[in-house]
PDB file of N, CA and C in Angstrom:
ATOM      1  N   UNK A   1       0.845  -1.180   0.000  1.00  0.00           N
ATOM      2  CA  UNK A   1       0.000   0.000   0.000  1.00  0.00           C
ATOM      3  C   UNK A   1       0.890   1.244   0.000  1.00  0.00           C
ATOM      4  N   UNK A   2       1.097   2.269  -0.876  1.00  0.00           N
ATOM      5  CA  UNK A   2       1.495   3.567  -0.911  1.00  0.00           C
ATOM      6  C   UNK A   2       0.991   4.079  -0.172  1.00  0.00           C
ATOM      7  N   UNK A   3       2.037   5.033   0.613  1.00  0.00           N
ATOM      8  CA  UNK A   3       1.833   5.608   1.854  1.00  0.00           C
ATOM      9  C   UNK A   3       2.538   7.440   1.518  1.00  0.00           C
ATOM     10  N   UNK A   4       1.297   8.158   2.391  1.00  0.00           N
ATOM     11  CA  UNK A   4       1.561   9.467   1.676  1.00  0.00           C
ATOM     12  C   UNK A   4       2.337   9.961   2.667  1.00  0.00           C
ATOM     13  N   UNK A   5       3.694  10.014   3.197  1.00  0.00           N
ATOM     14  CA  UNK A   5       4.478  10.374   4.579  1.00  0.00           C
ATOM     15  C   UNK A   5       3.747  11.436   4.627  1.00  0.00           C
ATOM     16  N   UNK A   6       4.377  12.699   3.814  1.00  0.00           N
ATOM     17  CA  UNK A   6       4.497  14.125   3.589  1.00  0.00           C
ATOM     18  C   UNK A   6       2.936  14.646   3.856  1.00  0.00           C
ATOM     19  N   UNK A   7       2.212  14.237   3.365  1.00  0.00           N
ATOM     20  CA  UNK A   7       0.696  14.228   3.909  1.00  0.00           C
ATOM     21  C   UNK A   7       0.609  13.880   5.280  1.00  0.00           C
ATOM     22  N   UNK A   8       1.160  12.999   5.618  1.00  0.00           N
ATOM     23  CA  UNK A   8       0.692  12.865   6.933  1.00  0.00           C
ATOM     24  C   UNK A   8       1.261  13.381   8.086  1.00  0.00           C
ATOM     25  N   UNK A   9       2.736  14.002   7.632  1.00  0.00           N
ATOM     26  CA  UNK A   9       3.570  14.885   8.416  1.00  0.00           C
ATOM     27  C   UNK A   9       2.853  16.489   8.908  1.00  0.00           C
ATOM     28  N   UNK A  10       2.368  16.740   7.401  1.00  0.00           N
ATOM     29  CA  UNK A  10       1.284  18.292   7.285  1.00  0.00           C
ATOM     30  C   UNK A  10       0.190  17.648   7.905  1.00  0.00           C
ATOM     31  N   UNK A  11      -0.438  16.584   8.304  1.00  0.00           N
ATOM     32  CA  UNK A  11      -1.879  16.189   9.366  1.00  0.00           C
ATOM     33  C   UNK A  11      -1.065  16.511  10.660  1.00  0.00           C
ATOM     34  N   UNK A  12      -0.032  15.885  11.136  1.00  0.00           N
ATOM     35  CA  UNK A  12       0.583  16.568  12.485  1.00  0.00           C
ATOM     36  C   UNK A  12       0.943  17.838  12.372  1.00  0.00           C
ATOM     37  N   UNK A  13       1.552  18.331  11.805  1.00  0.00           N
ATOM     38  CA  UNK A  13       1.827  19.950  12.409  1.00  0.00           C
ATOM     39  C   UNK A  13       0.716  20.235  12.449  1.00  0.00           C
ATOM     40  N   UNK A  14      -0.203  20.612  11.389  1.00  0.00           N
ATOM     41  CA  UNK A  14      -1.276  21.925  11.836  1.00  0.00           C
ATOM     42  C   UNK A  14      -2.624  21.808  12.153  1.00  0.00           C
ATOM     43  N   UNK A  15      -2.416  21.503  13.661  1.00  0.00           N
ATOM     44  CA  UNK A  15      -4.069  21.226  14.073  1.00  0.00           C
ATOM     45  C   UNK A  15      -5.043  22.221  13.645  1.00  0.00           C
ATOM     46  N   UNK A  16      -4.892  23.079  12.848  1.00  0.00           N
ATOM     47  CA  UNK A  16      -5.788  24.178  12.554  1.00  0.00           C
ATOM     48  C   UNK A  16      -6.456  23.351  11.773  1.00  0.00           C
ATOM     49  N   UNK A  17      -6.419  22.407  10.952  1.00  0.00           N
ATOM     50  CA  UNK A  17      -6.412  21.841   9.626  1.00  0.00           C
ATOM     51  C   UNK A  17      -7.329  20.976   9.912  1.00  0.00           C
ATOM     52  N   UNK A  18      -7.293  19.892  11.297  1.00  0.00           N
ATOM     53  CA  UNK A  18      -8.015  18.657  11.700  1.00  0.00           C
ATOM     54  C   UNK A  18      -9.447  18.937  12.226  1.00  0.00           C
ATOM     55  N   UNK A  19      -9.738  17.743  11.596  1.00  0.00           N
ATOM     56  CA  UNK A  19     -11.551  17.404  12.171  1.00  0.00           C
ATOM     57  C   UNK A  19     -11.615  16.117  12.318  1.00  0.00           C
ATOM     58  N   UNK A  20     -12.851  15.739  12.783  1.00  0.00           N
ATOM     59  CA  UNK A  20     -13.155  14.479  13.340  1.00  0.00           C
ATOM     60  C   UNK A  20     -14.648  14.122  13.232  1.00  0.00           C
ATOM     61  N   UNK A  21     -14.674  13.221  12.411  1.00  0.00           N
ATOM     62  CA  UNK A  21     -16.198  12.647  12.059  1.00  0.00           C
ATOM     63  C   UNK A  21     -16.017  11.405  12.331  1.00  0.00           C
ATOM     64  N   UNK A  22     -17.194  10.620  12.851  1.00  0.00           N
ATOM     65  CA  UNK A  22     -17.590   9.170  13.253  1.00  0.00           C
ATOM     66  C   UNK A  22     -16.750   8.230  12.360  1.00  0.00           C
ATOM     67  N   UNK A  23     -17.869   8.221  10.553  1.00  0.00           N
ATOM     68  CA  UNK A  23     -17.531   7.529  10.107  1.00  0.00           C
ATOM     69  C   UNK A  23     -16.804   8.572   8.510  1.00  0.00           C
ATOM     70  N   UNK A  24     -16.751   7.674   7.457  1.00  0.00           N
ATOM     71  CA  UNK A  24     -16.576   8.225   6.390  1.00  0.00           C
ATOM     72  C   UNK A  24     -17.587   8.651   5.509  1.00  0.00           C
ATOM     73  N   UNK A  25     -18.924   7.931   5.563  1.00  0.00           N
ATOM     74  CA  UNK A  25     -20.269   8.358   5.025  1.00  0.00           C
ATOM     75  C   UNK A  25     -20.638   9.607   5.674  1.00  0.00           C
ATOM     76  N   UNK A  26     -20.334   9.851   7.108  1.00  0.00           N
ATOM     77  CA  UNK A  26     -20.520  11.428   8.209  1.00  0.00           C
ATOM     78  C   UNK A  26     -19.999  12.245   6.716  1.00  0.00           C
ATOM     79  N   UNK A  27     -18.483  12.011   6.355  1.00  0.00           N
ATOM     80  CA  UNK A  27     -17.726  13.095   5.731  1.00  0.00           C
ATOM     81  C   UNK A  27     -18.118  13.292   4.272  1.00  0.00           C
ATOM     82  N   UNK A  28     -18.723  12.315   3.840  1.00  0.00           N
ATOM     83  CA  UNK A  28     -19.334  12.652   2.433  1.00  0.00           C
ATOM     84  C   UNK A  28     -20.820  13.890   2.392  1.00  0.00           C
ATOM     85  N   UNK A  29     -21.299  13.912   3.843  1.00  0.00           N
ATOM     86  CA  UNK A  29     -22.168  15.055   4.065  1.00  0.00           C
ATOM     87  C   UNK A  29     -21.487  16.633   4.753  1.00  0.00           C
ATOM     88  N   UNK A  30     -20.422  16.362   5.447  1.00  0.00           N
ATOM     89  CA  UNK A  30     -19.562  17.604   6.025  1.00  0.00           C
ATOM     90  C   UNK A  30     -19.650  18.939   5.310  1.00  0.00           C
ATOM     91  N   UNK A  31     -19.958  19.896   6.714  1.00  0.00           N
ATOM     92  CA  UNK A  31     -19.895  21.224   5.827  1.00  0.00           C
ATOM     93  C   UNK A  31     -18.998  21.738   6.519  1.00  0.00           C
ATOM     94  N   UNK A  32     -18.488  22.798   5.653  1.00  0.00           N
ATOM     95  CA  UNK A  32     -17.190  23.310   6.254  1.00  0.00           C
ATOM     96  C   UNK A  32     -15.847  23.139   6.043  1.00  0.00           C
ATOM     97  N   UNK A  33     -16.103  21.723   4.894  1.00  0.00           N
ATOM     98  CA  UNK A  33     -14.284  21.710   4.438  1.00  0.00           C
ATOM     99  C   UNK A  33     -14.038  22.938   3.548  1.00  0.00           C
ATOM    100  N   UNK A  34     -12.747  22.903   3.970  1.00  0.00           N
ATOM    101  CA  UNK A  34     -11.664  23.368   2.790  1.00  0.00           C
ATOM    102  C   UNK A  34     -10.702  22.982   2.439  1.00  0.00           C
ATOM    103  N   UNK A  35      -9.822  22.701   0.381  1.00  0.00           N
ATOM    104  CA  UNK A  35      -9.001  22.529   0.000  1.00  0.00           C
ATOM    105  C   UNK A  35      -7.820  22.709   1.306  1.00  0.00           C
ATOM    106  N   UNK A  36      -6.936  21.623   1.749  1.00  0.00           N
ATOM    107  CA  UNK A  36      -5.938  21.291   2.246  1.00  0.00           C
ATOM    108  C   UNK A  36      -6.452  21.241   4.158  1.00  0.00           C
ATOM    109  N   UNK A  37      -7.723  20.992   4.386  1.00  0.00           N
ATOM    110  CA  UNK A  37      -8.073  20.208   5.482  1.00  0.00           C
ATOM    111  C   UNK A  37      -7.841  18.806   5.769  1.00  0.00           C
ATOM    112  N   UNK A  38      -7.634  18.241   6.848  1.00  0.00           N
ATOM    113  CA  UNK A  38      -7.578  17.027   7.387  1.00  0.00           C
ATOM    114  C   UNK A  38      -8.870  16.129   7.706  1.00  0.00           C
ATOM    115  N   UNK A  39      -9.217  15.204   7.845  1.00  0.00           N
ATOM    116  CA  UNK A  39     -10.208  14.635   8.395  1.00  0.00           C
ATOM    117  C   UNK A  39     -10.292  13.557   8.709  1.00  0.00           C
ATOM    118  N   UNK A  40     -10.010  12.991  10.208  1.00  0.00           N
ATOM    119  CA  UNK A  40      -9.812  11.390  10.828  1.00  0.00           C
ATOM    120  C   UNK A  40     -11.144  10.964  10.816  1.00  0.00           C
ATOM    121  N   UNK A  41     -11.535   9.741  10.410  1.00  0.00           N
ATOM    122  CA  UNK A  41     -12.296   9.301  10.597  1.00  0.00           C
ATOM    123  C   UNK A  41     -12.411   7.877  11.581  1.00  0.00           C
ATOM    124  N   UNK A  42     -13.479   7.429  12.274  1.00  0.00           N
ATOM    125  CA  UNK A  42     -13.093   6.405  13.192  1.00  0.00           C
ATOM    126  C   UNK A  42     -13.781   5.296  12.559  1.00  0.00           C
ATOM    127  N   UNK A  43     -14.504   5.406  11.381  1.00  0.00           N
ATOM    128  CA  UNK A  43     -14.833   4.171  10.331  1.00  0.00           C
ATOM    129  C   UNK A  43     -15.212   4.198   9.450  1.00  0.00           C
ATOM    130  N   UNK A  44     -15.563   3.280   8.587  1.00  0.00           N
ATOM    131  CA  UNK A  44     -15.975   4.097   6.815  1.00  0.00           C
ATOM    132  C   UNK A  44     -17.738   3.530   7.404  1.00  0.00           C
ATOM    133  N   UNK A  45     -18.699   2.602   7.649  1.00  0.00           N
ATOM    134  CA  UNK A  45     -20.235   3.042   7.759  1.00  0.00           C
ATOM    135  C   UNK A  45     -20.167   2.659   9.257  1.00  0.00           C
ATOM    136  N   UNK A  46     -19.688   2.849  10.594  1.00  0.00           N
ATOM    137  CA  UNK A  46     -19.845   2.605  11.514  1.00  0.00           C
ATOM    138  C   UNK A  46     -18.414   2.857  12.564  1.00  0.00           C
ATOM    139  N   UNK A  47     -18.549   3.440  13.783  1.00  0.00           N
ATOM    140  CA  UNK A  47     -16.778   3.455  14.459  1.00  0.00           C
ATOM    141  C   UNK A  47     -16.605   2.049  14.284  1.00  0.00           C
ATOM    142  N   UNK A  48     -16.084   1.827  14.728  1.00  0.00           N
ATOM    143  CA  UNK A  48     -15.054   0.828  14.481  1.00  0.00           C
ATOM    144  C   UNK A  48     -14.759  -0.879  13.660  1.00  0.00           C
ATOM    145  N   UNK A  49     -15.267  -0.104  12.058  1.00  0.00           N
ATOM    146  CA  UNK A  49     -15.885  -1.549  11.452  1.00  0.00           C
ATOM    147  C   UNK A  49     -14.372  -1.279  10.682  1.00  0.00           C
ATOM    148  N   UNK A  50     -12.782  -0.961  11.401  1.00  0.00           N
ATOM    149  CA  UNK A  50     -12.061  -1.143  10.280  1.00  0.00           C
ATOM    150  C   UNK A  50     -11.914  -0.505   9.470  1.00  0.00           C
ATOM    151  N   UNK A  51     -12.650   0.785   8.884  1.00  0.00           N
ATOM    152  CA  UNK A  51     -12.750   1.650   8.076  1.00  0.00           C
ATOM    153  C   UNK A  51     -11.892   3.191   8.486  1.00  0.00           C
ATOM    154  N   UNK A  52     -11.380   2.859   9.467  1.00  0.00           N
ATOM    155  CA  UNK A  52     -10.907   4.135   9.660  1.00  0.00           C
ATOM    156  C   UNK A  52      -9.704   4.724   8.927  1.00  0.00           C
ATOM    157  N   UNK A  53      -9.389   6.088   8.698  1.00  0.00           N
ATOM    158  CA  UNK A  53      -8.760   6.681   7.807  1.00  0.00           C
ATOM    159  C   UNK A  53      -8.086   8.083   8.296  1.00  0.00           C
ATOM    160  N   UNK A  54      -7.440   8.881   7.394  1.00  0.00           N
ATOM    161  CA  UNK A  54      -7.109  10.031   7.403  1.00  0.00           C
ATOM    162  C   UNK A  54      -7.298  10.734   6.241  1.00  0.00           C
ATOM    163  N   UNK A  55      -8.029  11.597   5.985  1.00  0.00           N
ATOM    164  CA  UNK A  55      -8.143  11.755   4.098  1.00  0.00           C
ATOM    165  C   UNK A  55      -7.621  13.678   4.154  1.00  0.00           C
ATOM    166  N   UNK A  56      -7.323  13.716   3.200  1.00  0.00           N
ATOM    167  CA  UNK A  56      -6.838  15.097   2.999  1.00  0.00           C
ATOM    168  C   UNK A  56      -7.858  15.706   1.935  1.00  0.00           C
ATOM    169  N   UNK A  57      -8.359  16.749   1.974  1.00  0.00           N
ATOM    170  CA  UNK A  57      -9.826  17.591   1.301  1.00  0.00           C
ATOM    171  C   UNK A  57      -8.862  18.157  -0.057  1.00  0.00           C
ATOM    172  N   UNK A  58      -9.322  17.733  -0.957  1.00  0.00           N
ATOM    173  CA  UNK A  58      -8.485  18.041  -1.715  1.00  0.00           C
ATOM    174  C   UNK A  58      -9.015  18.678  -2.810  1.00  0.00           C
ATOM    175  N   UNK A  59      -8.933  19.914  -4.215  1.00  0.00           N
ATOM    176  CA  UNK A  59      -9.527  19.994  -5.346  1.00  0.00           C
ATOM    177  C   UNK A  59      -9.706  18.677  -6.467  1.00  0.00           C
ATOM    178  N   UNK A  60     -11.006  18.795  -6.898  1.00  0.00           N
ATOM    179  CA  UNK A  60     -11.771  17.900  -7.787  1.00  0.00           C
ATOM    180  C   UNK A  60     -11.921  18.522  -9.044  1.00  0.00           C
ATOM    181  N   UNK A  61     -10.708  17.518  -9.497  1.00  0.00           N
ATOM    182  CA  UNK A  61     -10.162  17.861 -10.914  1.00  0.00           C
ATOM    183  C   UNK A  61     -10.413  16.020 -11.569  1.00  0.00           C
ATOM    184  N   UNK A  62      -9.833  16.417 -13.334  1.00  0.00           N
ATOM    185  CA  UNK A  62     -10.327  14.957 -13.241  1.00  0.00           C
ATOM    186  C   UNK A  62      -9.055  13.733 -12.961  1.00  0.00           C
ATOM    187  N   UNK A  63      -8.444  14.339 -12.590  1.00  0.00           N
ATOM    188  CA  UNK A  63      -7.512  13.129 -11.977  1.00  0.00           C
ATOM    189  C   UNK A  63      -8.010  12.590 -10.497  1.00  0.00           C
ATOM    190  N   UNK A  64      -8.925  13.584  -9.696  1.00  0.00           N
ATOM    191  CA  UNK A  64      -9.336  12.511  -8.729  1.00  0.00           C
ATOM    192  C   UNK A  64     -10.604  11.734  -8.762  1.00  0.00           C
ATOM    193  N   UNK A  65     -10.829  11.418 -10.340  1.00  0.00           N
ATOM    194  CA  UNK A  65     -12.231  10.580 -10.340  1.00  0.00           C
ATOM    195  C   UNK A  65     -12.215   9.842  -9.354  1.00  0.00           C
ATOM    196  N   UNK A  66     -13.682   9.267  -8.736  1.00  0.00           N
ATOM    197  CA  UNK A  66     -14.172   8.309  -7.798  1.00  0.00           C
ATOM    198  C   UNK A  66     -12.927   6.651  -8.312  1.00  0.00           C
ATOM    199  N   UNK A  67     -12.625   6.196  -7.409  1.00  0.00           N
ATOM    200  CA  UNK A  67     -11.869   4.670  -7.688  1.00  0.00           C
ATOM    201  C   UNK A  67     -12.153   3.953  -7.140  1.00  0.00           C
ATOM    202  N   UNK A  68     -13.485   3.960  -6.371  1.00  0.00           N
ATOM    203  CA  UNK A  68     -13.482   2.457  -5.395  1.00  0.00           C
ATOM    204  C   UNK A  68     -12.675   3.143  -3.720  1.00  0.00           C
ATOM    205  N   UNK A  69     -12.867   4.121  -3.662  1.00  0.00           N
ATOM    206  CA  UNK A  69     -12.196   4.561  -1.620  1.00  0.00           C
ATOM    207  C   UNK A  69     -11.073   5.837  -2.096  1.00  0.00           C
ATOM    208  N   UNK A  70      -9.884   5.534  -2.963  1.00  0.00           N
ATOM    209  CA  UNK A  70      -8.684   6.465  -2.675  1.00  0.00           C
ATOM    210  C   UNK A  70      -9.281   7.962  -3.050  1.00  0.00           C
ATOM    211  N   UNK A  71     -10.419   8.054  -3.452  1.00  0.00           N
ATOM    212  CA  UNK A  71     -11.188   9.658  -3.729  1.00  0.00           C
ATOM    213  C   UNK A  71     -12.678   9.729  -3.352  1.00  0.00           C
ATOM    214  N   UNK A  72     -13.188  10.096  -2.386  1.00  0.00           N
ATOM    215  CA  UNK A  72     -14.514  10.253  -2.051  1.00  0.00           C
ATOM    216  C   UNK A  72     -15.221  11.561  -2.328  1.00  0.00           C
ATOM    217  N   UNK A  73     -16.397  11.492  -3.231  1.00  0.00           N
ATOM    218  CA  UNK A  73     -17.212  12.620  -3.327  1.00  0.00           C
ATOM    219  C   UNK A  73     -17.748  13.357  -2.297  1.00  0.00           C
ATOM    220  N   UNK A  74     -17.583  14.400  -2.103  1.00  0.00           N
ATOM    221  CA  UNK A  74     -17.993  15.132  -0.752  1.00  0.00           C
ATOM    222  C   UNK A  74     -19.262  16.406  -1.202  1.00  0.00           C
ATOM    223  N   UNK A  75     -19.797  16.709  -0.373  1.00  0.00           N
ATOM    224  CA  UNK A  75     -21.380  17.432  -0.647  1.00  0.00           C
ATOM    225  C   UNK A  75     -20.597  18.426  -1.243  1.00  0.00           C
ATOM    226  N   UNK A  76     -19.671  19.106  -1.298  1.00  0.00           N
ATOM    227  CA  UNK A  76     -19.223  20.479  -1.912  1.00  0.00           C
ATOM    228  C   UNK A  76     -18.473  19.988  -3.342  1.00  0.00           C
ATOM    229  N   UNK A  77     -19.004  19.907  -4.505  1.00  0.00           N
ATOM    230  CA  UNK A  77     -18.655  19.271  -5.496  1.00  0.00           C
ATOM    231  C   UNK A  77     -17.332  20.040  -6.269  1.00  0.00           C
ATOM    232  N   UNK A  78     -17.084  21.040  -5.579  1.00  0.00           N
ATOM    233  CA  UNK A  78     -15.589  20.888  -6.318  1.00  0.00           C
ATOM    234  C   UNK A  78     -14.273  20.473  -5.528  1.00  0.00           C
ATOM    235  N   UNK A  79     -14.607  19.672  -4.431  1.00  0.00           N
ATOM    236  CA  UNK A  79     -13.934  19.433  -3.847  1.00  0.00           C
ATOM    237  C   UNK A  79     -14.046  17.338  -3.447  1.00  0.00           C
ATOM    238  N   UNK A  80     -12.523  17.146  -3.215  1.00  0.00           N
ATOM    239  CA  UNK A  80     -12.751  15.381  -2.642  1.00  0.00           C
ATOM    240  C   UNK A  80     -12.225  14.961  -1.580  1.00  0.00           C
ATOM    241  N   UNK A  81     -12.076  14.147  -1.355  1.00  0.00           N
ATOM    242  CA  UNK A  81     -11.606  13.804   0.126  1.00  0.00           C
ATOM    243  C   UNK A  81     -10.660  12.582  -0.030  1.00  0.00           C
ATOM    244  N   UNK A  82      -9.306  12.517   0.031  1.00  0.00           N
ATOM    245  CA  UNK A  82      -8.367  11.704  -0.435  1.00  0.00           C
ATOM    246  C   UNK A  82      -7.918  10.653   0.295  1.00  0.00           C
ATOM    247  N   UNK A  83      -8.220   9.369   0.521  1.00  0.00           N
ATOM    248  CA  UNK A  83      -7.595   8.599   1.596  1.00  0.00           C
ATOM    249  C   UNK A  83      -5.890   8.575   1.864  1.00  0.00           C
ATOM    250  N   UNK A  84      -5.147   8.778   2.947  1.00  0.00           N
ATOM    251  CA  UNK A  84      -4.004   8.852   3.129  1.00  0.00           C
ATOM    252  C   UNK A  84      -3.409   7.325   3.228  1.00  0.00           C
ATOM    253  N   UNK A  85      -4.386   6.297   3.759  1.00  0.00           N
ATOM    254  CA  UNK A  85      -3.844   4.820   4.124  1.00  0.00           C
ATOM    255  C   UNK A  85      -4.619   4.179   3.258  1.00  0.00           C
TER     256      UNK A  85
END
Protein backbone atom coordinates (compact mmCIF):
# COMPACT_ATOMS: atom_id res chain seq x y z
CA UNK A 1 0.00 0.00 0.00
CA UNK A 2 1.50 3.57 -0.91
CA UNK A 3 1.83 5.61 1.85
CA UNK A 4 1.56 9.47 1.68
CA UNK A 5 4.48 10.37 4.58
CA UNK A 6 4.50 14.13 3.59
CA UNK A 7 0.70 14.23 3.91
CA UNK A 8 0.69 12.86 6.93
CA UNK A 9 3.57 14.89 8.42
CA UNK A 10 1.28 18.29 7.28
CA UNK A 11 -1.88 16.19 9.37
CA UNK A 12 0.58 16.57 12.48
CA UNK A 13 1.83 19.95 12.41
CA UNK A 14 -1.28 21.93 11.84
CA UNK A 15 -4.07 21.23 14.07
CA UNK A 16 -5.79 24.18 12.55
CA UNK A 17 -6.41 21.84 9.63
CA UNK A 18 -8.02 18.66 11.70
CA UNK A 19 -11.55 17.40 12.17
CA UNK A 20 -13.15 14.48 13.34
CA UNK A 21 -16.20 12.65 12.06
CA UNK A 22 -17.59 9.17 13.25
CA UNK A 23 -17.53 7.53 10.11
CA UNK A 24 -16.58 8.22 6.39
CA UNK A 25 -20.27 8.36 5.02
CA UNK A 26 -20.52 11.43 8.21
CA UNK A 27 -17.73 13.10 5.73
CA UNK A 28 -19.33 12.65 2.43
CA UNK A 29 -22.17 15.05 4.07
CA UNK A 30 -19.56 17.60 6.03
CA UNK A 31 -19.90 21.22 5.83
CA UNK A 32 -17.19 23.31 6.25
CA UNK A 33 -14.28 21.71 4.44
CA UNK A 34 -11.66 23.37 2.79
CA UNK A 35 -9.00 22.53 0.00
CA UNK A 36 -5.94 21.29 2.25
CA UNK A 37 -8.07 20.21 5.48
CA UNK A 38 -7.58 17.03 7.39
CA UNK A 39 -10.21 14.64 8.40
CA UNK A 40 -9.81 11.39 10.83
CA UNK A 41 -12.30 9.30 10.60
CA UNK A 42 -13.09 6.40 13.19
CA UNK A 43 -14.83 4.17 10.33
CA UNK A 44 -15.98 4.10 6.82
CA UNK A 45 -20.23 3.04 7.76
CA UNK A 46 -19.84 2.61 11.51
CA UNK A 47 -16.78 3.46 14.46
CA UNK A 48 -15.05 0.83 14.48
CA UNK A 49 -15.89 -1.55 11.45
CA UNK A 50 -12.06 -1.14 10.28
CA UNK A 51 -12.75 1.65 8.08
CA UNK A 52 -10.91 4.14 9.66
CA UNK A 53 -8.76 6.68 7.81
CA UNK A 54 -7.11 10.03 7.40
CA UNK A 55 -8.14 11.75 4.10
CA UNK A 56 -6.84 15.10 3.00
CA UNK A 57 -9.83 17.59 1.30
CA UNK A 58 -8.48 18.04 -1.72
CA UNK A 59 -9.53 19.99 -5.35
CA UNK A 60 -11.77 17.90 -7.79
CA UNK A 61 -10.16 17.86 -10.91
CA UNK A 62 -10.33 14.96 -13.24
CA UNK A 63 -7.51 13.13 -11.98
CA UNK A 64 -9.34 12.51 -8.73
CA UNK A 65 -12.23 10.58 -10.34
CA UNK A 66 -14.17 8.31 -7.80
CA UNK A 67 -11.87 4.67 -7.69
CA UNK A 68 -13.48 2.46 -5.39
CA UNK A 69 -12.20 4.56 -1.62
CA UNK A 70 -8.68 6.47 -2.67
CA UNK A 71 -11.19 9.66 -3.73
CA UNK A 72 -14.51 10.25 -2.05
CA UNK A 73 -17.21 12.62 -3.33
CA UNK A 74 -17.99 15.13 -0.75
CA UNK A 75 -21.38 17.43 -0.65
CA UNK A 76 -19.22 20.48 -1.91
CA UNK A 77 -18.65 19.27 -5.50
CA UNK A 78 -15.59 20.89 -6.32
CA UNK A 79 -13.93 19.43 -3.85
CA UNK A 80 -12.75 15.38 -2.64
CA UNK A 81 -11.61 13.80 0.13
CA UNK A 82 -8.37 11.70 -0.43
CA UNK A 83 -7.59 8.60 1.60
CA UNK A 84 -4.00 8.85 3.13
CA UNK A 85 -3.84 4.82 4.12
Amino acid sequence: MERHLSEEVLFWQDSSKKKTVETAQELLFFEGLAEGDFVVTLGYFAIGDRGNNIYKVVENTEETATDGGLFLDLKNPSLKAKGLF
